[in-house]
N, C-alpha and C. Protein backbone atom coordinates (compact mmCIF):
# COMPACT_ATOMS: atom_id res chain seq x y z
N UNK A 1 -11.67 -42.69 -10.89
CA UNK A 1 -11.76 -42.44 -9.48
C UNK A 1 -11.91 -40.93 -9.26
N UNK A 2 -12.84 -40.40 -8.71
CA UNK A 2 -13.25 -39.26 -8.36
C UNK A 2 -12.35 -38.93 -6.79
N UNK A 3 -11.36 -37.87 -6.90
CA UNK A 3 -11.13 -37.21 -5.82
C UNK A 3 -11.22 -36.36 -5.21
N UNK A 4 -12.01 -35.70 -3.92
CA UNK A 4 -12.08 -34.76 -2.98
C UNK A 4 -10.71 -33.64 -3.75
N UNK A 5 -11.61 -32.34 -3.93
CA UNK A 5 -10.60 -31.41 -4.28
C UNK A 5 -10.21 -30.61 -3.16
N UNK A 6 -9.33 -29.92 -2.96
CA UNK A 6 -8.67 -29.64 -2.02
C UNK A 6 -9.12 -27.70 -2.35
N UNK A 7 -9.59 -26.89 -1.42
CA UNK A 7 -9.00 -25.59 -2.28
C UNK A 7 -8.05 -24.86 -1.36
N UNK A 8 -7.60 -24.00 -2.71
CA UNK A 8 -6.25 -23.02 -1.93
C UNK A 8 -7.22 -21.52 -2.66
N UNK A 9 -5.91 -20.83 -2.09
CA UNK A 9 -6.42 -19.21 -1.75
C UNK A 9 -5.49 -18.98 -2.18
N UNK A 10 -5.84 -17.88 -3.35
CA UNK A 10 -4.74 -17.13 -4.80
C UNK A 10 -4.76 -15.22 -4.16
N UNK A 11 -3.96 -14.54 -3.27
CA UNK A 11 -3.92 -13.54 -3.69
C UNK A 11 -2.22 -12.96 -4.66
N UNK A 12 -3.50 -12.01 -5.23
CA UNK A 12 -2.43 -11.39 -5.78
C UNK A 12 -3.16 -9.44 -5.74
N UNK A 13 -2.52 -8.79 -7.10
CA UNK A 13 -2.89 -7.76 -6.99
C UNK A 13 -3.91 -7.38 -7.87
N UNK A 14 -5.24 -6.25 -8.25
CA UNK A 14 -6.08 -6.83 -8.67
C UNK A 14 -5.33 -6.47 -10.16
N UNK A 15 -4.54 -5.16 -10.72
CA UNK A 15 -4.42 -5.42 -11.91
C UNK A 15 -3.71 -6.81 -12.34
N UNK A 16 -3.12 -8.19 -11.70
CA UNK A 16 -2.88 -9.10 -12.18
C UNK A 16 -3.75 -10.31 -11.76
N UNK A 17 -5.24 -9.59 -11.62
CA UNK A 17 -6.22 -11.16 -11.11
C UNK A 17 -6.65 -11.52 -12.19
N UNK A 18 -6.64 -11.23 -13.87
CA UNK A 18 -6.89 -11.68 -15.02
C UNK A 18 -6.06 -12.48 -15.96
N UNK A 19 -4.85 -11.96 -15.65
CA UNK A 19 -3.41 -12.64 -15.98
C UNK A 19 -3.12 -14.55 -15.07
N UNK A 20 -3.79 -13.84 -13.97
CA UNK A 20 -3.59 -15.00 -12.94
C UNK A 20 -3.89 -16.01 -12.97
N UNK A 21 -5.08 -15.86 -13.61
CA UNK A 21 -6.40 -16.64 -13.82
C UNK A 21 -6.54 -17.34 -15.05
N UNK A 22 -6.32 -16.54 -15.74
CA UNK A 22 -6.12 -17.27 -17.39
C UNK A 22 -4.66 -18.19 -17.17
N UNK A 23 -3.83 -18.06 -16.54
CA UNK A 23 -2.81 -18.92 -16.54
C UNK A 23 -2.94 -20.12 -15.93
N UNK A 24 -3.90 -19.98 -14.81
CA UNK A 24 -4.58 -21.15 -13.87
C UNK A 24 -5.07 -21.59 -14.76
N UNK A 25 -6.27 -21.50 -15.37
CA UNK A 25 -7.10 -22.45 -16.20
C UNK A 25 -6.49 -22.71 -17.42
N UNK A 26 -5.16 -22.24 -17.92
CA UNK A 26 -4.13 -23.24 -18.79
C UNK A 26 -3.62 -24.30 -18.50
N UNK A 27 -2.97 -23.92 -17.01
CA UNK A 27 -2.64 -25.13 -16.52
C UNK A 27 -3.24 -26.63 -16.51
N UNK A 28 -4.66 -25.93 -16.14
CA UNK A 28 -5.36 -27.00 -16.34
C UNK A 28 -5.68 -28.19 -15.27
N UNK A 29 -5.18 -27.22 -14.06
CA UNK A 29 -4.98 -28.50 -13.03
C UNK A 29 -5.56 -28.17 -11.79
N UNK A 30 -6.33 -27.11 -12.01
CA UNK A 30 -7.36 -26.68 -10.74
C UNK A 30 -8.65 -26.16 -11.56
N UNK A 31 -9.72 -26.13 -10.61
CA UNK A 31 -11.26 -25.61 -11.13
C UNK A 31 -10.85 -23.88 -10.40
N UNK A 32 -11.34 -22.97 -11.48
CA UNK A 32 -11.05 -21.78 -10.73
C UNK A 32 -12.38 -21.02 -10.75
N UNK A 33 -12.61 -20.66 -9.19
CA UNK A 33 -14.00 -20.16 -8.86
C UNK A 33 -13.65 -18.61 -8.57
N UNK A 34 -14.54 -17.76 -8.36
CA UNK A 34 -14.38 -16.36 -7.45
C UNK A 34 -15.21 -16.65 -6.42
N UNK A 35 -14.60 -15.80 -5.32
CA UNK A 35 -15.18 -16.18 -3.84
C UNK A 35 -15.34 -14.51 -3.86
N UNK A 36 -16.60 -14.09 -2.78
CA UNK A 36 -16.44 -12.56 -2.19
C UNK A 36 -15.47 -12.56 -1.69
N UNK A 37 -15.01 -11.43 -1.71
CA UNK A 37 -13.69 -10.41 -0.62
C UNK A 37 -14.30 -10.65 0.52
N UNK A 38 -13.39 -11.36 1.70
CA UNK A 38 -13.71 -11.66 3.25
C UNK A 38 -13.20 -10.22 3.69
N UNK A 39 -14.27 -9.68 4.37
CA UNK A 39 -13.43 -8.44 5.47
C UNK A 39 -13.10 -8.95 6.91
N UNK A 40 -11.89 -8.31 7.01
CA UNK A 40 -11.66 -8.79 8.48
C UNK A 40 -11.10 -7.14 9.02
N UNK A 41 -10.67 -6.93 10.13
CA UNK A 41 -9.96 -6.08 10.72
C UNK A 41 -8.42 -5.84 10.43
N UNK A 42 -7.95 -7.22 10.12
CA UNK A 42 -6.69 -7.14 9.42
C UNK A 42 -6.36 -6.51 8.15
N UNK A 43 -7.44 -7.01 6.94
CA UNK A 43 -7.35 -6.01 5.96
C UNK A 43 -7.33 -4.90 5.75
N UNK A 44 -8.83 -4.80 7.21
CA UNK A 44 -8.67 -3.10 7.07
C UNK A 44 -7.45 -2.63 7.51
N UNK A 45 -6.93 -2.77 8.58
CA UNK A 45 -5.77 -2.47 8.76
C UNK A 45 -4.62 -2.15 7.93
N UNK A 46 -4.51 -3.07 6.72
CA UNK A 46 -3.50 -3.18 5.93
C UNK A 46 -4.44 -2.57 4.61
N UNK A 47 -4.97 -1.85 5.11
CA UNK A 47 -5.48 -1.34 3.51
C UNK A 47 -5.15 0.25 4.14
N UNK A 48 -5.56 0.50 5.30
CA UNK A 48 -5.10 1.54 6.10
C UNK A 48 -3.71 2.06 5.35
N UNK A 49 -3.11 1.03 5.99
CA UNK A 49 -1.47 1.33 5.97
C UNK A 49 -0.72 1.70 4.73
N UNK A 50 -1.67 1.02 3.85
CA UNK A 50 -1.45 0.81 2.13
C UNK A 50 -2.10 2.36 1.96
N UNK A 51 -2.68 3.09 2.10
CA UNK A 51 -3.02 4.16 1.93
C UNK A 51 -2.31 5.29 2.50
N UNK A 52 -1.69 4.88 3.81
CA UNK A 52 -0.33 6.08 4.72
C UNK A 52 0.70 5.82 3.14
N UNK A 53 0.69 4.69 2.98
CA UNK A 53 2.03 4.36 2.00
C UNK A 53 2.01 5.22 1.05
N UNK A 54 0.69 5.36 0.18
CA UNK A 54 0.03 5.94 -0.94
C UNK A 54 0.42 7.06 -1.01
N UNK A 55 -0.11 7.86 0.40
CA UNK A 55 -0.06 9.00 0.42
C UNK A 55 1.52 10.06 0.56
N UNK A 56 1.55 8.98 1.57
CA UNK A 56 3.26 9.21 1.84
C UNK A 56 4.08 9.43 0.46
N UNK A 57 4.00 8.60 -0.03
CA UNK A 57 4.92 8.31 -1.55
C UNK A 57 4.27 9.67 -2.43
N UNK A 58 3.28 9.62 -2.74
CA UNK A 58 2.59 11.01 -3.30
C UNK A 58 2.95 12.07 -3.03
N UNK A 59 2.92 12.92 -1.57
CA UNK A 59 3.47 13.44 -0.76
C UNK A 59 5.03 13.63 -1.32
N UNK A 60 5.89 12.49 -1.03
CA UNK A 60 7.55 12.79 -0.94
C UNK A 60 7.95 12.90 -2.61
N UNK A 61 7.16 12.21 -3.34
CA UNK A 61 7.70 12.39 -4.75
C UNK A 61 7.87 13.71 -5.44
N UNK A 62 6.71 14.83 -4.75
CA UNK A 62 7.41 15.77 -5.26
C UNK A 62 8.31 16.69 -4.52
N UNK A 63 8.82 16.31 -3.44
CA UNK A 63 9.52 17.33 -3.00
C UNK A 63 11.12 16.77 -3.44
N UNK A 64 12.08 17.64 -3.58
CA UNK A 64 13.59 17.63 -2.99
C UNK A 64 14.36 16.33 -2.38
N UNK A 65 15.34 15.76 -3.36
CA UNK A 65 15.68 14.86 -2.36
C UNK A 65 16.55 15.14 -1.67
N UNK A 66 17.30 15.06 -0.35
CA UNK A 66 18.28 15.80 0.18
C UNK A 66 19.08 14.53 1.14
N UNK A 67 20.40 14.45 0.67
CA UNK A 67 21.06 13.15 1.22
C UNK A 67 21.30 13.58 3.04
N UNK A 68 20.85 13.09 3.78
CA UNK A 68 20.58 12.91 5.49
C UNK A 68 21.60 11.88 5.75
N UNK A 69 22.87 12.49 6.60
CA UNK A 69 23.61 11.46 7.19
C UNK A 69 22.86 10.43 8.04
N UNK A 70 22.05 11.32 9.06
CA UNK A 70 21.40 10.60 10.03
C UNK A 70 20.61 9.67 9.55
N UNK A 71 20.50 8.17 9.78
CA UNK A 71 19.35 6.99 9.34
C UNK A 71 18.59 7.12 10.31
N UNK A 72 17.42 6.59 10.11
CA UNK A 72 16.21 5.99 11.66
C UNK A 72 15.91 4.34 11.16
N UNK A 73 17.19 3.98 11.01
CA UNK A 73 16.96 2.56 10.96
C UNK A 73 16.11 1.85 12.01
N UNK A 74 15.91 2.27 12.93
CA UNK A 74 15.00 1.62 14.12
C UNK A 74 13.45 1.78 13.77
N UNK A 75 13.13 2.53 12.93
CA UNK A 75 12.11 3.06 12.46
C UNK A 75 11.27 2.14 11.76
N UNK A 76 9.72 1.76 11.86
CA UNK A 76 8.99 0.71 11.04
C UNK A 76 9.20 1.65 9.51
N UNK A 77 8.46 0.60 8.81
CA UNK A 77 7.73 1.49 7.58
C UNK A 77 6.34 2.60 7.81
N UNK A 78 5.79 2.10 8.90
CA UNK A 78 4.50 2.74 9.47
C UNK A 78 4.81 4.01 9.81
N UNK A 79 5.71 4.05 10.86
CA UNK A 79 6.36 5.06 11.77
C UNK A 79 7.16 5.77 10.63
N UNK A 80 7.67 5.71 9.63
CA UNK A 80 8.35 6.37 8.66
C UNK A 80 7.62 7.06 7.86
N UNK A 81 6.10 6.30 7.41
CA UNK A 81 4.95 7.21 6.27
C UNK A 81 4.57 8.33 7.44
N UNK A 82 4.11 7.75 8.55
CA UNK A 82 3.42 8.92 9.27
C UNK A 82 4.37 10.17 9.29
N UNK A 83 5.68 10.10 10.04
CA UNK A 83 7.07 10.71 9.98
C UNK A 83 7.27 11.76 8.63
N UNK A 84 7.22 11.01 7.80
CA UNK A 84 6.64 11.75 6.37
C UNK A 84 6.01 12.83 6.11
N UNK A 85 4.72 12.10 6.42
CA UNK A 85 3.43 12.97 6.30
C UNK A 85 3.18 14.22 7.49
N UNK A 86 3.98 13.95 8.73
CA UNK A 86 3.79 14.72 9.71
C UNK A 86 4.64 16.39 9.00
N UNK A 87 6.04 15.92 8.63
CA UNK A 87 6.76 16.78 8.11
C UNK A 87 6.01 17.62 6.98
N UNK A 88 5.70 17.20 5.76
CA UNK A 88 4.85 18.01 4.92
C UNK A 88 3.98 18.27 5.02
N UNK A 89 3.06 18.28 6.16
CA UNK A 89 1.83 18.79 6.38
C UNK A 89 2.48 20.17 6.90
N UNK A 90 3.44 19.79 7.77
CA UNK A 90 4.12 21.01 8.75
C UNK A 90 4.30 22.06 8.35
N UNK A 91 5.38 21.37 7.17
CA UNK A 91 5.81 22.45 6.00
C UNK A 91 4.80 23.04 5.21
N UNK A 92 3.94 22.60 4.64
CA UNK A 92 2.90 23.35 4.20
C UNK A 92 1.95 24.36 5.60
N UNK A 93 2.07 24.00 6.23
CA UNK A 93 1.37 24.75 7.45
C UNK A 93 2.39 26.32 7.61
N UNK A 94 3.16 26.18 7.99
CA UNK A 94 4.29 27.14 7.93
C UNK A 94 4.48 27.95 6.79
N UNK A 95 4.51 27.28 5.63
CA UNK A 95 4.51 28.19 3.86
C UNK A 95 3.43 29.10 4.02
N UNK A 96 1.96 28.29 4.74
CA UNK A 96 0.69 29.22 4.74
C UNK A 96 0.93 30.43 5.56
N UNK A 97 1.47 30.19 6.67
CA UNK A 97 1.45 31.08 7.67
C UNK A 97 2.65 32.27 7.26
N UNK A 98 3.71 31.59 6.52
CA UNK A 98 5.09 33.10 6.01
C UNK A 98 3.65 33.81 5.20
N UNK A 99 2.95 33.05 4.42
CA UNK A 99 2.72 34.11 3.30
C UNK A 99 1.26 34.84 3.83
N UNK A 100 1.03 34.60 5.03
CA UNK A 100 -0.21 35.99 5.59
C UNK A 100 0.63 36.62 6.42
N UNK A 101 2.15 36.08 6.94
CA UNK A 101 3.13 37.19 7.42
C UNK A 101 3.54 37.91 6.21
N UNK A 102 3.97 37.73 5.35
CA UNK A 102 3.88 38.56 4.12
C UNK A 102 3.21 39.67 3.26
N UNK A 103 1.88 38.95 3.41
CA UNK A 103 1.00 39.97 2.70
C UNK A 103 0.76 41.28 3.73
């Protein structure tokens, strides 16, 4: 008896879409195809955000960690990379400007 296959939608991340895949077709219990990458506005969005993240994290890893009583628990993750990034841009803006007050 031949049955209507059903499909589902596998994300993951791409360094584990080879791992993923070879484990699917062990299983042995689905046909595994590649489909193009659908763009939508959402992705972009979240590829956006994935990049504030990027940068953010890049950004804070090398500076100082310094323990802050104050939390901004009210704060997204969004509102926290930008928050971030606003600060070390600042700070680097300011370093530029002591050191042509300097010279």
């Amino acid at each position: 008896m031949i049955v209507k296959m059903k499909k589902a939608t596998m994300l993951c991340l791409p360094s584990d879409k080879e791992t993923a895949l070879e484990k699917l077709r062990d299983l042995g219990v689905m046909h595994v195809e590649f489909e193009n990458r659908i763009e939508s506005d959402d992705i972009t969005k979240i590829e956006q955000v994935v990049g504030k993240i990027d940068r953010a994290s890049a950004l804070l890893s090398t500076r100082e960690v310094k323990d802050h009583s104050k939390k901004k628990g009210d704060m997204t993750g969004a509102e926290i990379c930008d928050e971030a990034i606003e600060i070390v841009e600042t700070d680097a803006a300011l370093k530029k400007e002591l050191d042509a007050f300097v010279r």
